[in-house]
Every structure is written in structure tokens, then in C-alpha cells.
Protein backbone atom coordinates (compact mmCIF):
# COMPACT_ATOMS: atom_id res chain seq x y z
CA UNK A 1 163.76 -11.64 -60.59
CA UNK A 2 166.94 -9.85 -62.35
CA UNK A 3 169.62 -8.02 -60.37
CA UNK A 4 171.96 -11.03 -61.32
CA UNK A 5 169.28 -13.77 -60.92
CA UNK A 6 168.54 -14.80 -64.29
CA UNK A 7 171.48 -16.75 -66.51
CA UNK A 8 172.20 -15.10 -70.21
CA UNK A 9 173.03 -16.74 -73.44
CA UNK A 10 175.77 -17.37 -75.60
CA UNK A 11 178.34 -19.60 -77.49
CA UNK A 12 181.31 -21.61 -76.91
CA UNK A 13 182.87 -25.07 -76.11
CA UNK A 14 183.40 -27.08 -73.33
CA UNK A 15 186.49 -28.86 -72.22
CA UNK A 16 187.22 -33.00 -73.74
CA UNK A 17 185.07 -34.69 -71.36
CA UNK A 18 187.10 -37.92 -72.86
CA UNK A 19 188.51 -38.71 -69.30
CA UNK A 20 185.03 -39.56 -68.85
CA UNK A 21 184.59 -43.00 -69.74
CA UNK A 22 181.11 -44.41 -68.13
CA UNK A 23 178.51 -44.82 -71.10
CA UNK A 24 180.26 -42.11 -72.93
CA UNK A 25 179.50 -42.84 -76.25
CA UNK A 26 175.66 -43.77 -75.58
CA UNK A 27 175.04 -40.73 -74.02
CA UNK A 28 176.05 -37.91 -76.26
CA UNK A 29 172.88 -35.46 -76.41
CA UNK A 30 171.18 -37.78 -74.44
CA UNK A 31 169.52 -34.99 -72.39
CA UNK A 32 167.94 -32.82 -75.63
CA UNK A 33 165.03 -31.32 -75.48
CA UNK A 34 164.87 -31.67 -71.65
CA UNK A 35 164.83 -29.09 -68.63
CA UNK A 36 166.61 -30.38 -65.99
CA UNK A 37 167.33 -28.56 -62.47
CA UNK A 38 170.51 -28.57 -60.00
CA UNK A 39 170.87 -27.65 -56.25
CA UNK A 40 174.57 -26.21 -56.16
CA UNK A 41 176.75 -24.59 -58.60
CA UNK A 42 180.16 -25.92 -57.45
CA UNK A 43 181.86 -29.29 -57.66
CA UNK A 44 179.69 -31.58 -58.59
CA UNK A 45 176.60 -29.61 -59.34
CA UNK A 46 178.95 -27.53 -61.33
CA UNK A 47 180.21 -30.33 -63.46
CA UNK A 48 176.48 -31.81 -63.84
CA UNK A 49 175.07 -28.09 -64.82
CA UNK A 50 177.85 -28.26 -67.44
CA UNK A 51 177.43 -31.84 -68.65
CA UNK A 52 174.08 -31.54 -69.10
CA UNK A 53 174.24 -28.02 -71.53
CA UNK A 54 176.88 -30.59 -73.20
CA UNK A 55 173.84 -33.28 -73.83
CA UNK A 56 171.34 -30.93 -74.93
CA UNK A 57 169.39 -29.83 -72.00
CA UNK A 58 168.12 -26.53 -71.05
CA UNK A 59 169.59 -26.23 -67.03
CA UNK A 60 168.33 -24.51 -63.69
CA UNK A 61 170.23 -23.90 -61.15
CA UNK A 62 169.62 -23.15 -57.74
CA UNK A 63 171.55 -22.57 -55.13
CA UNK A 64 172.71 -20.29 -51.66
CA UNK A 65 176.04 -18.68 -53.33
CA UNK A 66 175.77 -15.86 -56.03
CA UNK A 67 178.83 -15.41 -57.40
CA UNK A 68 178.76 -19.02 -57.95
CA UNK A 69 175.64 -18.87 -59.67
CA UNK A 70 176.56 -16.27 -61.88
CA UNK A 71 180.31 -18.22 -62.78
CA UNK A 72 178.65 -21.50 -63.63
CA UNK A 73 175.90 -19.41 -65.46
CA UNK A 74 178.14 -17.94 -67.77
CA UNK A 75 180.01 -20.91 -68.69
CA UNK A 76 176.71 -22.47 -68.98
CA UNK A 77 175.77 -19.42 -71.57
CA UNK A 78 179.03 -20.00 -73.22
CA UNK A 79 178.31 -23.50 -74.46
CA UNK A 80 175.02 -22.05 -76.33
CA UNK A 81 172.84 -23.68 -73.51
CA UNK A 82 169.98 -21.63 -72.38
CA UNK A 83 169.89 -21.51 -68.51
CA UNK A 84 168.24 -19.81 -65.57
CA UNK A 85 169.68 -19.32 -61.87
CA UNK A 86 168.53 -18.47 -58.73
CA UNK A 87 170.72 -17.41 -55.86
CA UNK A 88 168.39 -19.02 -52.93
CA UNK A 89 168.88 -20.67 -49.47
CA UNK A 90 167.31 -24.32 -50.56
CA UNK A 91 167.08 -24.48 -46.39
CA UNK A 92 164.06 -22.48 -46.27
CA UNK A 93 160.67 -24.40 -47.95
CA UNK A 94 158.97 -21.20 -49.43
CA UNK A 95 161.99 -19.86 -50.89
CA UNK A 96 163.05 -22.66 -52.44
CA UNK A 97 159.33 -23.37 -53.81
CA UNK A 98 159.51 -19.66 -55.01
CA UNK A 99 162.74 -20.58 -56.72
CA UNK A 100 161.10 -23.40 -58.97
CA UNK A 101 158.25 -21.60 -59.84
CA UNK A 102 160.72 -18.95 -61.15
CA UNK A 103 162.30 -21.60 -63.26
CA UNK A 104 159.27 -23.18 -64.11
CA UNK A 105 157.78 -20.22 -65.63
CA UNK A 106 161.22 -19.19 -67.52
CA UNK A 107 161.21 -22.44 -69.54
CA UNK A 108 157.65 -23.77 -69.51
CA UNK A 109 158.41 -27.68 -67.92
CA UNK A 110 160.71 -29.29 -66.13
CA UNK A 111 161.83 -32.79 -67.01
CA UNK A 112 164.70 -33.80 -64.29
CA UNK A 113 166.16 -32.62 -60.91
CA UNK A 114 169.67 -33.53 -59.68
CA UNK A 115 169.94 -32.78 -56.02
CA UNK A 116 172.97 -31.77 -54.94
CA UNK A 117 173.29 -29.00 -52.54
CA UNK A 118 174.60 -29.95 -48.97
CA UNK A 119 178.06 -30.02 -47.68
CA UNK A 120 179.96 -31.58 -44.30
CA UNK A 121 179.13 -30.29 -40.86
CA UNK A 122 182.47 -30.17 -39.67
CA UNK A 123 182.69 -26.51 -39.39
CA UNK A 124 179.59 -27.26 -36.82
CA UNK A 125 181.50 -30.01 -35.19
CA UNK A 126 180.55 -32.57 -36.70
CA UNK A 127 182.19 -35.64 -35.26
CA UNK A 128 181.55 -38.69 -33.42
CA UNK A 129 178.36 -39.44 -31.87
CA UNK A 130 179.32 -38.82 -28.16
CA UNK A 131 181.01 -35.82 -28.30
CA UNK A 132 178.34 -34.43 -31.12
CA UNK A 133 176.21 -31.52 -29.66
CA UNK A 134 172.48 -31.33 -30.47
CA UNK A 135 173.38 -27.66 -32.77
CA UNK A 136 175.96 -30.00 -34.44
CA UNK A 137 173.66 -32.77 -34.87
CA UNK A 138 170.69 -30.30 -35.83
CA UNK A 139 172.59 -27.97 -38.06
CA UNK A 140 174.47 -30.64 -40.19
CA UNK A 141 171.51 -32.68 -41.30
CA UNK A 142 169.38 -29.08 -41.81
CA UNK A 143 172.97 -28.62 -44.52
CA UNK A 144 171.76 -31.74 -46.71
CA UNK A 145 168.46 -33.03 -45.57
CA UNK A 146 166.43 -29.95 -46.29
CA UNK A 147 167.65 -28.72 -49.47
CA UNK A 148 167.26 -32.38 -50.55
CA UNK A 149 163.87 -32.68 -49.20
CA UNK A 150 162.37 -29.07 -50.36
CA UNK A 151 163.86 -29.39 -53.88
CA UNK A 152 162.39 -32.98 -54.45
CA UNK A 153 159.18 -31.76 -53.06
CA UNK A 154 158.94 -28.49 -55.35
CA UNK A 155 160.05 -31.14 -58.34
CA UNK A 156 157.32 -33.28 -57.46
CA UNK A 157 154.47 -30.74 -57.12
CA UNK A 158 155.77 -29.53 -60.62
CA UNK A 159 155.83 -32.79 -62.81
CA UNK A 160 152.21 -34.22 -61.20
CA UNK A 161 151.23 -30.56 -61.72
CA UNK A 162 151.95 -31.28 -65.32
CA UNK A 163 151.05 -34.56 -65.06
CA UNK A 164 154.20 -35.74 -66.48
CA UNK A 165 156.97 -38.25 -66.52
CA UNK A 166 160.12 -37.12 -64.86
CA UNK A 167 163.92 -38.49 -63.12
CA UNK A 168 164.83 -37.37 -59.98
CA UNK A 169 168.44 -37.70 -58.76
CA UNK A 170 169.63 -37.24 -55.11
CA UNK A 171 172.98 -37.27 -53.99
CA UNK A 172 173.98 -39.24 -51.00
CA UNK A 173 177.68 -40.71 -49.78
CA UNK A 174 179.39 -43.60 -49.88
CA UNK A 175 179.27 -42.68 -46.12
CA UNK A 176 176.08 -43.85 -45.58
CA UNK A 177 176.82 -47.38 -47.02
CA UNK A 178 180.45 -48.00 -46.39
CA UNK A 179 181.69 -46.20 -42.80
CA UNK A 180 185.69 -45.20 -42.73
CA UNK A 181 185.91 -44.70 -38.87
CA UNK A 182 189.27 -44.15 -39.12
CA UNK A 183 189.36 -40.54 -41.51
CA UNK A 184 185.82 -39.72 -41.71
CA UNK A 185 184.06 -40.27 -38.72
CA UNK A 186 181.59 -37.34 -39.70
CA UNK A 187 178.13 -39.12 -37.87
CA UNK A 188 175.86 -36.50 -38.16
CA UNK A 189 176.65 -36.36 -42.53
CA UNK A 190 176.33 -40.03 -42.37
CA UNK A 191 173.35 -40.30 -40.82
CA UNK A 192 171.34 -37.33 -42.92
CA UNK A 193 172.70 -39.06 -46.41
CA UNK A 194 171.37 -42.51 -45.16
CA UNK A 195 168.30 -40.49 -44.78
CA UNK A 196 168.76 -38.96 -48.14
CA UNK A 197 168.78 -42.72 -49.60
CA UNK A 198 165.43 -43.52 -47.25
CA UNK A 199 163.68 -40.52 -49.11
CA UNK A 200 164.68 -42.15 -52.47
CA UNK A 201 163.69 -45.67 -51.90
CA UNK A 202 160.20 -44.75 -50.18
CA UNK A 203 159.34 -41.61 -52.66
CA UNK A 204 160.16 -44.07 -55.44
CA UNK A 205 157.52 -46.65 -54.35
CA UNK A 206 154.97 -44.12 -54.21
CA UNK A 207 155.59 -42.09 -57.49
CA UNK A 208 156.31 -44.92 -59.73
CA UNK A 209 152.76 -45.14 -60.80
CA UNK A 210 152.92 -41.72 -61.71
CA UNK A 211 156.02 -42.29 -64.14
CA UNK A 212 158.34 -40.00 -61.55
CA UNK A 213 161.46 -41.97 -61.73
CA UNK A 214 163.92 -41.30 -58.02
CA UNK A 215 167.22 -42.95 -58.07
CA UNK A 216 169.91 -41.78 -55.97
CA UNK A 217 174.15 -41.43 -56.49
CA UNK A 218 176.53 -42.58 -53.37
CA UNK A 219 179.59 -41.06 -54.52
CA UNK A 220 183.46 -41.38 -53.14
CA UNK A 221 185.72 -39.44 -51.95
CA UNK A 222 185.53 -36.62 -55.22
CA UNK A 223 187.99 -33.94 -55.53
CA UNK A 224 185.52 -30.97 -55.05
CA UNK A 225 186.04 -27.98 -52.50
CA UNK A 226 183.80 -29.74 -49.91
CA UNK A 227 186.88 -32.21 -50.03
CA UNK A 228 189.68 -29.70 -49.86
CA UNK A 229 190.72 -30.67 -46.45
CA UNK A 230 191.02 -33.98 -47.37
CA UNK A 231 192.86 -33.30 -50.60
CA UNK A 232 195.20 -31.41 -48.56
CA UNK A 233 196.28 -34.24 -46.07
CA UNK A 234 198.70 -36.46 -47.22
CA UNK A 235 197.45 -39.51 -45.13
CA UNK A 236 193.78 -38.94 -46.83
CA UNK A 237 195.16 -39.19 -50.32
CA UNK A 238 197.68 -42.08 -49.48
CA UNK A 239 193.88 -44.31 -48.00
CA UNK A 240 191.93 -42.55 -51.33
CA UNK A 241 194.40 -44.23 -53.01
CA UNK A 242 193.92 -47.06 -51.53
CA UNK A 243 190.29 -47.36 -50.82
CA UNK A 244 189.40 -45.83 -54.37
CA UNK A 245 191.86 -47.73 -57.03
CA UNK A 246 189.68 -47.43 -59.97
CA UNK A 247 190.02 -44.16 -59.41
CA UNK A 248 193.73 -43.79 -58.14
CA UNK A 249 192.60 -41.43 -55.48
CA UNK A 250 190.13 -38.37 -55.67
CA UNK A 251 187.26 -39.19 -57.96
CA UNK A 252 186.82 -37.02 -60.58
CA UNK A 253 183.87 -34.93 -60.18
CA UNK A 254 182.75 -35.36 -63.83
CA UNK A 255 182.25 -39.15 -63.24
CA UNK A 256 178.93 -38.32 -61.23
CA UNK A 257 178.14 -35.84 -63.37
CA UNK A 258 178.13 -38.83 -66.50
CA UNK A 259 175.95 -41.31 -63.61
CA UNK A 260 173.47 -38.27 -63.42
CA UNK A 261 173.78 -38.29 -67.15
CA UNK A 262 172.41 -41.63 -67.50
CA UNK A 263 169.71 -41.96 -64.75
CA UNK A 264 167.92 -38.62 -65.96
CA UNK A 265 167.95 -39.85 -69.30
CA UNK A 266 165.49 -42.31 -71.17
CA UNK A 267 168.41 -44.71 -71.49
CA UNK A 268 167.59 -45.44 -67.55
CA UNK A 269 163.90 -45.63 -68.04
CA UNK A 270 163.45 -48.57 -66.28
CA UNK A 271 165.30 -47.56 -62.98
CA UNK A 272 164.04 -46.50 -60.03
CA UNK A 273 164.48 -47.02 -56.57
CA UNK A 274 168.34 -47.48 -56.71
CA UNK A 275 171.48 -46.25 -55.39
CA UNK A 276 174.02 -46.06 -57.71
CA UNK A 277 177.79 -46.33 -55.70
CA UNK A 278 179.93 -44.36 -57.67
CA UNK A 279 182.71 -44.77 -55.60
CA UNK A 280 186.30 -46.10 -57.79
CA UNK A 281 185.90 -49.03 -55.67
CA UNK A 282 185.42 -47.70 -52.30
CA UNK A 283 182.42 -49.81 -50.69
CA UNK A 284 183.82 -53.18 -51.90
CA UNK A 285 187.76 -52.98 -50.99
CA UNK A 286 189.23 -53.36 -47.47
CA UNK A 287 192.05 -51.32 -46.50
CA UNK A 288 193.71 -51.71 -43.23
């Protein structure tokens, strides 16, 4: 599965992820040894992938855009890390099952799956509930419930397969836990990453005896190109400012990447079941 499908190796550094200060210096290399896999290679997929070639792991990555794949391959190559992509539409169940057998076979195991791969319906119209269509409605939670759902499932088939422990991430929104009618009254998002958090609480239940660890990340507002439009309108950044102060606007997107750090990791081997609000203050401060 070549033609631009598998990553290649190589040397090189990172960037100082010092601005990163959330368990920092328990971390470092915390992910050796490990295969871990990621839905999306931009934003914060792309700053996971690369955090996680940073703590030692060996990275997948999986998503619907090639020249994406092949950028954040490369870079991935560059820090020394061994990685494999696959340029895939996680929408469609076979594919994406074809996908992590591909990976699967390329590095033997897999030992963690950050799900990331979705993105606002807007361009579908998403909007408030009454003047939502049904193709709005449909086509925005097909964006982030099924890539969430088929690469979970293909995860899951994989590590009972092998009869292994494993940490699933899932990415939600501080959306789903914390409405801003005002700015973001996307329902249809909403509602399929309050379904994303439904799949993580209920799949952890029932996998927990099988040492399958599923936690799930509610970020902010995070200064990725899903948030462009946002970035670009002055009365968004003046609220992110507002409603995010730890953060001083726009979360940075390598501040999930260090919560997906820790809750693949063995330092979170007691979690599951939780949603981690990484949000620079957003669900717990009122702005009028």
C-alpha cells in the first residue's frame, strides 16, 4: 500500500515544546516502546503525531487528506520516529478497518489510539436546531461520530485480538459540556461530541475488565485550522480571551497533545471513564 501511503524514516529535532507546561517533566519518553495511532494529521492530531515521536512512540496515522499525511509524515521521519500513514476516509467502516490492519501489520501491535478526526458542520449549515436541515443534521455528526466510532472499533478488535492492555483517547468539545449560545451555536457538533463522550463512558465500563483503558479530552477553543474563522473575528478572540484566561485566548494545540500524552501513558493507568476539560478555563468562568 505505497504510492505515497507508507511514512519513511529519518533524523532531526523538534521544536522547544517548553511552552508546554502540563506534567512536562514526568512525561519525557513516556510513550517508548509503544505504537500508538491518530485520526487526522492537522492541528491537533498533528501536534499529538509529533509529541508522541517526541516521547518515544512508534505513530500511525490515518486520515482523509494526503498531502497532509505525507507533511506530518515527514516531520514525523525527521525526528528519527518510525511511522506509517494511510490516506483513508475514516467515514467508511471497511476502509478504515483496512487502514488498521495495514498499520497493524507494519509494526506488529498497537498500544494506544487518539481519536481525532472530525471537524464543524458549518460548511453543511450547521446551526441552530430549528433552522438545521436533516442533511445538516445527518452530515455533521457522520464528520465526527463515525470516524470516532470506526477507529475505536478497529482499535478494539486489535488489542482483544492480542489480548492486550491498551488507552484509548477520543476527542470531544468543551461544546458538549459548556454551551456558548451566543458565538457557537453549532447544535448538530454539540450534540455528536456529547455522543462522542457517551461512547467513552459506556465502552469504558465494558472494556475495563479487559485492561482497555477509554478516556476522553473536551478541549477549548484551540487555535487549529478548524478554528480559523474564529481566529479571524475579532469579537471571537476578544470572548476567547475572556472565557479561556489560563490560556489568554486560543489554546495552544500542543496542550492536548501533552493531556493525550498522559492518558495513553502508564502514568494514567488507573483512569478510565473520564473526560478530561482541557479548556484554559472555559467550562468554569462566566462571561457576559
Amino acid at each position: 500500500m505505497h504510492g505515497g501511503r507508507l511514512g519513511r524514516t529519518g533524523t532531526a529535532a523538534h521544536r522547544d515544546p517548553s511552552a508546554v507546561i502540563w506534567y512536562q517533566q514526568d512525561l519525557m519518553t513516556s510513550l517508548a516502546g509503544k505504537v500508538v495511532a491518530v485520526t487526522g494529521a492537522s492541528g491537533i492530531a498533528a501536534s499529538a503525531a509529533l509529541r508522541f515521536a517526541d516521547e518515544g512512540a512508534r505513530v500511525l496515522v490515518f486520515s482523509i487528506e494526503e498531502g497532509e499525511c505525507v507533511a506530518l509524515g515527514s516531520k514525523i521521519s525527521a525526528k528519527g520516529a518510525e511511522n506509517h500513514w494511510v490516506a483513508v476516509d475514516l467515514r467508511d467502516g471497511d476502509a478504515t478497518e483496512g487502514a488498521f490492519a495495514a498499520g497493524h501489520a507494519r509494526f506488529g501491535r498497537l498500544d494506544g489510539l487518539f481519536a481525532v478526526a472530525g471537524g464543524s458542520g458549518r460548511r453543511f449549515g450547521d446551526g441552530p436546531l430549528h433552522e438545521l436541515s436533516t442533511e445538516a443534521w445527518r452530515s455533521t455528526l457522520e464528520l465526527n461520530d463515525l470516524p470516532a466510532f470506526h477507529a475505536v472499533r478497529a482499535a478494539l478488535r486489535i488489542m482483544l485480538g492480542e489480548q492486550s492492555s491498551g488507552s484509548i483517547v477520543v476527542i470531544s468539545s468543551v461544546l458538549a459540556l459548556a454551551p456558548s449560545p451566543r458565538l457557537f451555536a453549532t447544535h448538530a457538533y454539540a450534540v455528536a461530541k456529547s455522543e462522542t463522550l457517551s461512547m467513552v463512558r459506556t465502552a469504558a465500563s465494558y472494556y475495563t475488565p479487559h485492561r482497555i483503558r477509554i478516556n476522553g479530552i473536551a478541549p477549548g477553543l484551540v487555535d487549529t485550522p478548524m478554528a480559523a474563522r474564529a481566529a479571524a473575528d475579532p469579537e471571537t478572540l476578544v470572548y476567547a480571551r475572556r472565557k479561556q484566561p489560563l490560556a489568554g485566548g486560543l489554546l495552544d494545540p500542543a496542550e492536548i497533545a501533552a493531556a493525550a500524552v498522559f492518558l495513553l501513558s502508564d502514568q494514567s493507568r488507573m483512569f478510565t471513564g473520564q473526560i478530561l476539560a482541557v479548556d484554559g478555563g472555559w467550562s468554569v468562568t462566566e462571561v457576559s
